[in-house]
C-alpha atoms as a PDB file:
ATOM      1  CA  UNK A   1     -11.431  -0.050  18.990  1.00  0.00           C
ATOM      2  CA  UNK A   2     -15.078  -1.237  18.453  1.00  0.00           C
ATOM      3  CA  UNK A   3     -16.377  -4.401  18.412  1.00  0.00           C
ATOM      4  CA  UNK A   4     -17.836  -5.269  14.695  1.00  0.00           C
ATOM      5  CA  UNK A   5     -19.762  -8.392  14.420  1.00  0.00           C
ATOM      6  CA  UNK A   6     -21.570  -8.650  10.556  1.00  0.00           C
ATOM      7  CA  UNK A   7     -24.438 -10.577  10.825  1.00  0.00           C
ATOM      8  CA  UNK A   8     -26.183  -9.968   7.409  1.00  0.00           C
ATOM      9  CA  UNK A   9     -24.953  -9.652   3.892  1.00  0.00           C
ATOM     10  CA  UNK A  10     -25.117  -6.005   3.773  1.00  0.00           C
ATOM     11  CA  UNK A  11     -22.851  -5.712   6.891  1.00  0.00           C
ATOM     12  CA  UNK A  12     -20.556  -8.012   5.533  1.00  0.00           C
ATOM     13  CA  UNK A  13     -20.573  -6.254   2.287  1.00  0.00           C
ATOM     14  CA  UNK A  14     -20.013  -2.802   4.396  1.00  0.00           C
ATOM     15  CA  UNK A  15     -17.040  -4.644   6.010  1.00  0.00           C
ATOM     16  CA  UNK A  16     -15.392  -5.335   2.730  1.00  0.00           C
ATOM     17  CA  UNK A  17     -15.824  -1.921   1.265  1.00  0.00           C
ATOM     18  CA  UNK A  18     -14.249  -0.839   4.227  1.00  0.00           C
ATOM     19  CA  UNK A  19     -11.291  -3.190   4.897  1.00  0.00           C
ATOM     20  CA  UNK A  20     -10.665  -2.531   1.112  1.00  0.00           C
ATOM     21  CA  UNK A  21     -10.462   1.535   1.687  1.00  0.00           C
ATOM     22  CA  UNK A  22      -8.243   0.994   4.248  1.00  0.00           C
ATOM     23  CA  UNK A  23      -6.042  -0.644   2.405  1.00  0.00           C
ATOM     24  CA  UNK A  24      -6.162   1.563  -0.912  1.00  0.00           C
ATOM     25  CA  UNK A  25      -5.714   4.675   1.631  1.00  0.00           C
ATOM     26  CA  UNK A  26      -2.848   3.406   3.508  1.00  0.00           C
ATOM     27  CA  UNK A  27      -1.172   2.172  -0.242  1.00  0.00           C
ATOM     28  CA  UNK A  28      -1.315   5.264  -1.838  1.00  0.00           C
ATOM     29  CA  UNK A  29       0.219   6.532   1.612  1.00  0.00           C
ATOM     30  CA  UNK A  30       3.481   4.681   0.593  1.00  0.00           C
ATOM     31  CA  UNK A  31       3.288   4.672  -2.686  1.00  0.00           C
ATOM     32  CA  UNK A  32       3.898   8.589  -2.171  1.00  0.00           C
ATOM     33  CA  UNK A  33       6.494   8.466   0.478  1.00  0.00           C
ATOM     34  CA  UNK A  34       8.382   5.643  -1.938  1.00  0.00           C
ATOM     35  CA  UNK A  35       8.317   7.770  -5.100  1.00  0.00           C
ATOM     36  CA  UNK A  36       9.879  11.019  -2.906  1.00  0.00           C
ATOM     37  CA  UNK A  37      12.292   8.282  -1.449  1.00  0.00           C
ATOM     38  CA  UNK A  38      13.667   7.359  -4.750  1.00  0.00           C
ATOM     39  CA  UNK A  39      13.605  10.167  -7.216  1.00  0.00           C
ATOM     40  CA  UNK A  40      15.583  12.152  -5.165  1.00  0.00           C
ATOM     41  CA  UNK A  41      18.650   9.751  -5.217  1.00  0.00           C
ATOM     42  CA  UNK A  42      17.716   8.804  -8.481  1.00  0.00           C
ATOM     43  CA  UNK A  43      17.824  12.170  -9.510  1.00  0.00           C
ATOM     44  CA  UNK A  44      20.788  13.006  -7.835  1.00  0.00           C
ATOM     45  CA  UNK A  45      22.577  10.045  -9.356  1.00  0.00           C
ATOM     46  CA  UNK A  46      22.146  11.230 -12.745  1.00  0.00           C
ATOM     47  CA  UNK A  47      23.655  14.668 -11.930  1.00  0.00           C
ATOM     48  CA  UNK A  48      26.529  13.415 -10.453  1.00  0.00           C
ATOM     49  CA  UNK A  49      27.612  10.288 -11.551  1.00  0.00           C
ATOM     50  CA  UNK A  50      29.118   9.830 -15.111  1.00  0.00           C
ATOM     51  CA  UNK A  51      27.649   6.206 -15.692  1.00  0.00           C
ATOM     52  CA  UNK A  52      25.015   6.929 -14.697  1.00  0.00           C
ATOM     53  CA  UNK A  53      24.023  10.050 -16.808  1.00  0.00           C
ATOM     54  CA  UNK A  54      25.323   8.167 -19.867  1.00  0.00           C
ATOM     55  CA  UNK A  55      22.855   5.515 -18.833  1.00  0.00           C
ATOM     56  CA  UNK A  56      20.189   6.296 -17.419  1.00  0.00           C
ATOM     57  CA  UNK A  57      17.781   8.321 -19.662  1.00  0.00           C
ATOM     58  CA  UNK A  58      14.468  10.129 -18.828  1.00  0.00           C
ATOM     59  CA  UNK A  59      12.484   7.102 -19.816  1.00  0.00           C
ATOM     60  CA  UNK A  60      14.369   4.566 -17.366  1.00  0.00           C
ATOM     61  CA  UNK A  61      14.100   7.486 -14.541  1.00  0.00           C
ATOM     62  CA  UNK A  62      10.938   7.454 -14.563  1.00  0.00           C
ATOM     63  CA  UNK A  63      10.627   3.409 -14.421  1.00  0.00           C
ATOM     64  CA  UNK A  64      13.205   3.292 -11.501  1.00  0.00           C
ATOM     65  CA  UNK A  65      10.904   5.326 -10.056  1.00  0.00           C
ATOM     66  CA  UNK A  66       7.355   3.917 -10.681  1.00  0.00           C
ATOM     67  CA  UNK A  67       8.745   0.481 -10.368  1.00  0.00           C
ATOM     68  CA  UNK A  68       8.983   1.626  -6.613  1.00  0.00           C
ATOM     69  CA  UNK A  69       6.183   2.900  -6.485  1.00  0.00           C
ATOM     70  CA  UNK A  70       3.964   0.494  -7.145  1.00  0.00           C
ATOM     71  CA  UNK A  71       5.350  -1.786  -5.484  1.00  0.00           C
ATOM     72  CA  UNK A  72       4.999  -0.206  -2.270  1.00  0.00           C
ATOM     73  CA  UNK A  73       1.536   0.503  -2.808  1.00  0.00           C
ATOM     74  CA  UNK A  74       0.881  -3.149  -3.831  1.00  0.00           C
ATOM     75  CA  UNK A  75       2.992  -4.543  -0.485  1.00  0.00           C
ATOM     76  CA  UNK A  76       1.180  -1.923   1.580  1.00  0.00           C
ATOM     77  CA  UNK A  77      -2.357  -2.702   0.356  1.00  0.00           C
ATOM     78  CA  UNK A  78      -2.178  -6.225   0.643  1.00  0.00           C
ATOM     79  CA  UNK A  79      -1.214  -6.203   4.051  1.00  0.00           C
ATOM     80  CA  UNK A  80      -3.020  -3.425   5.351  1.00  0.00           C
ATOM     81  CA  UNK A  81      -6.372  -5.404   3.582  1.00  0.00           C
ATOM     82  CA  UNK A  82      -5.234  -9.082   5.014  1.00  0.00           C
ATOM     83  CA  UNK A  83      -4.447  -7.203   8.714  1.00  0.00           C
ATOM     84  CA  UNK A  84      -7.482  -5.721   9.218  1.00  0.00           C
ATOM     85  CA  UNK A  85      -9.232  -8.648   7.371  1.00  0.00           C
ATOM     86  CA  UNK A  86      -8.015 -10.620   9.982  1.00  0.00           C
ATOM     87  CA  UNK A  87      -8.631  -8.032  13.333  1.00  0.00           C
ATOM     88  CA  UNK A  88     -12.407  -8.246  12.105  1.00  0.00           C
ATOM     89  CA  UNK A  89     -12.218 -12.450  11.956  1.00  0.00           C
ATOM     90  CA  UNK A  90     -11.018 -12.634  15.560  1.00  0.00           C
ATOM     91  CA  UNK A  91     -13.590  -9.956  17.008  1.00  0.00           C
ATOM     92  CA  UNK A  92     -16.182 -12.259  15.129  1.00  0.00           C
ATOM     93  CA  UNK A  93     -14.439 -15.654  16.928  1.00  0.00           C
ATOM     94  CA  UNK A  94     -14.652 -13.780  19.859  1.00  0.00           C
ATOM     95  CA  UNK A  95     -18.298 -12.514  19.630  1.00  0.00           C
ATOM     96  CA  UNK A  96     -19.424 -16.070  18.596  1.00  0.00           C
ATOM     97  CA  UNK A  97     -17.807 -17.722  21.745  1.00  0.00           C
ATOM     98  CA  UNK A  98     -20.438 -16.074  24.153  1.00  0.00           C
END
């Protein structure tokens, strides 16, 4: 991995932007692979289970499965954004210490 040290503004601006993309990138990443995880048992629950095709309409299908959804991408983000956030503040510790 490289060493990044932002001295100015505009590097620490660049940092942001790019912690941030990270973060967005690796989201949507499991935000996908949730939403395939839980349609297809939610799906398959509606075919074969009798409560649950009495219960479960279209509408609260699709919530099951956007509830996930979003949440992984939230979870995801927020870590992905505080971890690297937090890689670049020890390189800079480090950097400053010599």
């Amino acid at each position: 991995m490289e060493k990044i040290v932002a001295q100015s503004p505009l590097e620490r601006s660049s940092l942001v932007k790019r912690c941030a993309h990270e973060g967005v990138i690796a989201g949507a990443k499991a935000a996908v692979v949730a939403s395939i995880a839980t349609a297809i048992p939610t799906l398959a629950s509606v075919r074969k289970l009798p409560w649950a095709r009495a219960n479960l309409n279209h509408t609260a299908q699709a919530l099951i499965i956007s509830t996930v959804a979003g949440a992984a991408y939230f979870i995801v983000a927020d870590k992905t954004v505080l971890a690297t956030a937090r890689k670049n503040s020890f390189k800079q510790s480090d950097m400053k210490a010599f």
